[in-house]
N, C-alpha and C. Protein backbone atom coordinates (compact mmCIF):
# COMPACT_ATOMS: atom_id res chain seq x y z
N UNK A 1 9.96 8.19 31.74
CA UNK A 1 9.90 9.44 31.02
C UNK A 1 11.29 9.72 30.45
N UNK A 2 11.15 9.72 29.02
CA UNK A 2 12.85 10.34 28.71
C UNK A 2 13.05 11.35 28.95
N UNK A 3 14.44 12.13 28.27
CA UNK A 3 14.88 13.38 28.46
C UNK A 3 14.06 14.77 27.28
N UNK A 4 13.76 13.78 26.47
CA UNK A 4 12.75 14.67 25.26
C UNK A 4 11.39 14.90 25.79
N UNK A 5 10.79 14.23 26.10
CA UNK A 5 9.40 14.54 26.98
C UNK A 5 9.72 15.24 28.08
N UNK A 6 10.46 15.51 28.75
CA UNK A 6 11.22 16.12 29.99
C UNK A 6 10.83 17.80 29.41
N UNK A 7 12.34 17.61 28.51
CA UNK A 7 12.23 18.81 28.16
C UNK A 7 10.79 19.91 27.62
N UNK A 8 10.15 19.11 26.67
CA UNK A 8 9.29 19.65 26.62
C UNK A 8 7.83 19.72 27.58
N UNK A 9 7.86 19.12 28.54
CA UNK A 9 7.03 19.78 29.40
C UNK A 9 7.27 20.61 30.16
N UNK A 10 8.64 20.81 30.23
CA UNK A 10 9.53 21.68 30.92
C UNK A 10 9.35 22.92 30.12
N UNK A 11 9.35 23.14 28.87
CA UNK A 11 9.17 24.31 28.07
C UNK A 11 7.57 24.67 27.64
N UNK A 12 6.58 23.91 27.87
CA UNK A 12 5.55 24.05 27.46
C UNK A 12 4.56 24.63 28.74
N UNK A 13 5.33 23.97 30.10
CA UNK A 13 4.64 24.27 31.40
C UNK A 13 5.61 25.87 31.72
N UNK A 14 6.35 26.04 31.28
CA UNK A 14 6.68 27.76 31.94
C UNK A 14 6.48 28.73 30.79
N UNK A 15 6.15 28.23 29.68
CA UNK A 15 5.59 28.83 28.51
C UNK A 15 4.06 29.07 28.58
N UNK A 16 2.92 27.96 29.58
CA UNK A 16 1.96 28.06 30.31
C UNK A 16 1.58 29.03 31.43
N UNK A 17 2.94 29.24 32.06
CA UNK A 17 2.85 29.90 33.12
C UNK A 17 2.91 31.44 32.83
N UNK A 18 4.10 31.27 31.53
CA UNK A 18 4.08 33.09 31.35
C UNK A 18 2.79 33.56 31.10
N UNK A 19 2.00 32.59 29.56
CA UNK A 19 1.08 33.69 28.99
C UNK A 19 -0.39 33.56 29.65
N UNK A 20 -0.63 32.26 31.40
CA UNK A 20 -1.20 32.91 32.22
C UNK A 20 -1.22 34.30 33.14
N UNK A 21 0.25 33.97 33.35
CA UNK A 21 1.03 35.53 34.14
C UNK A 21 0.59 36.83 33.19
N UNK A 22 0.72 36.87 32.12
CA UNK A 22 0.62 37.96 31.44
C UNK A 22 -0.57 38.31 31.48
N UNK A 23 -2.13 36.96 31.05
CA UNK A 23 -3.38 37.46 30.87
C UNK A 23 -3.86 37.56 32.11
N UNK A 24 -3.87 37.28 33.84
CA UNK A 24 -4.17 37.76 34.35
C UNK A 24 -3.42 39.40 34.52
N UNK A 25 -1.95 39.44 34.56
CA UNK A 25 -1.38 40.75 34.94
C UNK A 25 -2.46 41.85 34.70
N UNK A 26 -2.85 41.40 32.88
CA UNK A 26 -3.46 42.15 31.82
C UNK A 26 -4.96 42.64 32.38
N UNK A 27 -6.22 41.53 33.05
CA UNK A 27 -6.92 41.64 34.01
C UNK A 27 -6.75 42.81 34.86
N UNK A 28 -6.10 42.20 36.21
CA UNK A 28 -5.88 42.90 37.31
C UNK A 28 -5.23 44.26 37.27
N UNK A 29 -4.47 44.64 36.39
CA UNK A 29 -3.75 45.68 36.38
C UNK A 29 -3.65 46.46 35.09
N UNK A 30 -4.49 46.21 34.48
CA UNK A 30 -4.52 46.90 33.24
C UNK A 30 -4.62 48.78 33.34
N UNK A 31 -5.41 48.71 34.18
CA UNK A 31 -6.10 50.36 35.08
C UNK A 31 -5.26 50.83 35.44
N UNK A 32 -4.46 50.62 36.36
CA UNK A 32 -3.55 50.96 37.32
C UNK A 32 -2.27 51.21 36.57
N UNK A 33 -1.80 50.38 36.13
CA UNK A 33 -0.85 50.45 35.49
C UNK A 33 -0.64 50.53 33.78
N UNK A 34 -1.58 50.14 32.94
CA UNK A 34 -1.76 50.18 31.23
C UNK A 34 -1.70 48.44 31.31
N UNK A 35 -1.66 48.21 30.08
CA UNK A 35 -1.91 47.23 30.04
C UNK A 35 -0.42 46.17 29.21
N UNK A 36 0.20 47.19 28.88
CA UNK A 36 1.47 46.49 28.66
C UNK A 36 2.69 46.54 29.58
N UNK A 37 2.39 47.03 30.77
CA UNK A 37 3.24 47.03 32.07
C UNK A 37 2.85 46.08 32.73
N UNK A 38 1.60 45.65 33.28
CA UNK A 38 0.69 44.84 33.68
C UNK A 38 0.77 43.10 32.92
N UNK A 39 1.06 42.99 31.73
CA UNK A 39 1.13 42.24 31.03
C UNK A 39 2.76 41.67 31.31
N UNK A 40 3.78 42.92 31.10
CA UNK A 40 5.69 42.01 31.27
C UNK A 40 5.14 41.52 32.54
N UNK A 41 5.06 42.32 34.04
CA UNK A 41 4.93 42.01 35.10
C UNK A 41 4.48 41.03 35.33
N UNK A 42 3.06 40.38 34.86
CA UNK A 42 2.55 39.55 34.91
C UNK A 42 3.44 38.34 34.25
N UNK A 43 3.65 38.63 32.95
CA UNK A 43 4.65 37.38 32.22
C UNK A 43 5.91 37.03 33.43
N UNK A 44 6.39 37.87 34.22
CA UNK A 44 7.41 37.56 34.86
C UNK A 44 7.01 37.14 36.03
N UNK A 45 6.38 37.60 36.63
CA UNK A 45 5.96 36.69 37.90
C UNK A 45 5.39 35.82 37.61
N UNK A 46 4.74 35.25 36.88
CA UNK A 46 4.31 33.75 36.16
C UNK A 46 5.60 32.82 35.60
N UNK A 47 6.28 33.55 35.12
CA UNK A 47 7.95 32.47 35.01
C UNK A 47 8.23 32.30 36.10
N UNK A 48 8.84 33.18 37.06
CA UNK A 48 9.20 32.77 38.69
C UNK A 48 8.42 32.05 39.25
N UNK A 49 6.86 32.15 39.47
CA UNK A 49 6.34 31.02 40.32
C UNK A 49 6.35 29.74 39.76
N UNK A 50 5.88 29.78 38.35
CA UNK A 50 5.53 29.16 37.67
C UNK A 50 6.21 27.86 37.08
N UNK A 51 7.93 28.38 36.87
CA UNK A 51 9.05 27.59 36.69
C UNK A 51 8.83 26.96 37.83
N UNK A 52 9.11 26.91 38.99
CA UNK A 52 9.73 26.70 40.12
C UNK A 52 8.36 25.37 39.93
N UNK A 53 7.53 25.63 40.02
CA UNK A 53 5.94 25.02 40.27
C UNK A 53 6.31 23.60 39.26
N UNK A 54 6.43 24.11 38.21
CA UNK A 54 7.00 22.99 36.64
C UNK A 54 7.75 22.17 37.15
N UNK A 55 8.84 23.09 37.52
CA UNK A 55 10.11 22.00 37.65
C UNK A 55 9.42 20.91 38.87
N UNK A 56 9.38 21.61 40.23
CA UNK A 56 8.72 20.71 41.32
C UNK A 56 7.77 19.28 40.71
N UNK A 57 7.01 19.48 39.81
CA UNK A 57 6.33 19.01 39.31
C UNK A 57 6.70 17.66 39.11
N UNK A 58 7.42 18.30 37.77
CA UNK A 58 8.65 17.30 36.80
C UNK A 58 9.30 16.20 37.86
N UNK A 59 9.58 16.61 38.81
CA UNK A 59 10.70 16.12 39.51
C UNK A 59 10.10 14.87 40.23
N UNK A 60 8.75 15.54 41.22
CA UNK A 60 8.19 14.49 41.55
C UNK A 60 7.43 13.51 40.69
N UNK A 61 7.22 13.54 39.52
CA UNK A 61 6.35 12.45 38.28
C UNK A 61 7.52 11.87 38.16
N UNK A 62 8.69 12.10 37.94
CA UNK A 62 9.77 11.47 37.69
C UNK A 62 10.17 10.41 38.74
N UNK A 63 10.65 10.75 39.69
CA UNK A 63 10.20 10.11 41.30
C UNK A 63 9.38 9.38 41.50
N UNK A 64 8.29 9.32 40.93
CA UNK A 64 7.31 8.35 41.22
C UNK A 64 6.93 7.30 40.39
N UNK A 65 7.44 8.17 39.12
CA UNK A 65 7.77 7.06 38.12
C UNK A 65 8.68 6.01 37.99
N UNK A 66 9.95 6.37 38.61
CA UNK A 66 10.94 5.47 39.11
C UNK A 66 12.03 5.99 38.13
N UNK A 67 12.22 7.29 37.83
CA UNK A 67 13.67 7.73 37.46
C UNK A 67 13.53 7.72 35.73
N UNK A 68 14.20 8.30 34.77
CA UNK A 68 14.21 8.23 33.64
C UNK A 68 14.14 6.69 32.97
């Protein structure tokens, strides 16, 4: 895997994660909170887990692939 495919799964998988984060936030908390509070919240706790989840990811395909 090069560093260009890297990157972009790296940007495409926490770019995945936000605008899941956001459309559930948008779901679950739309009531409670409106739906554009519900939505950042969501976008942001979907980057935090979500990065972390990517990167882990990345790291081990890489690893198993046998390194760049």
């Amino acid at each position: 895997m090069d560093i260009i495919t890297l990157i972009i799964a790296l940007v495409a998988g926490i770019a995945a994660a936000m605008a899941g984060g956001a459309l559930s936030g948008m779901k679950i908390g739309a009531e409670a909170l409106g739906a554009d509070l519900a939505a950042y919240m969501g976008g942001l706790y979907g980057f935090l887990a979500g990065s972390i989840g990517v990167v882990a990811g990345l790291v081990l395909l890489t690893v198993v692939k046998g390194g760049f």
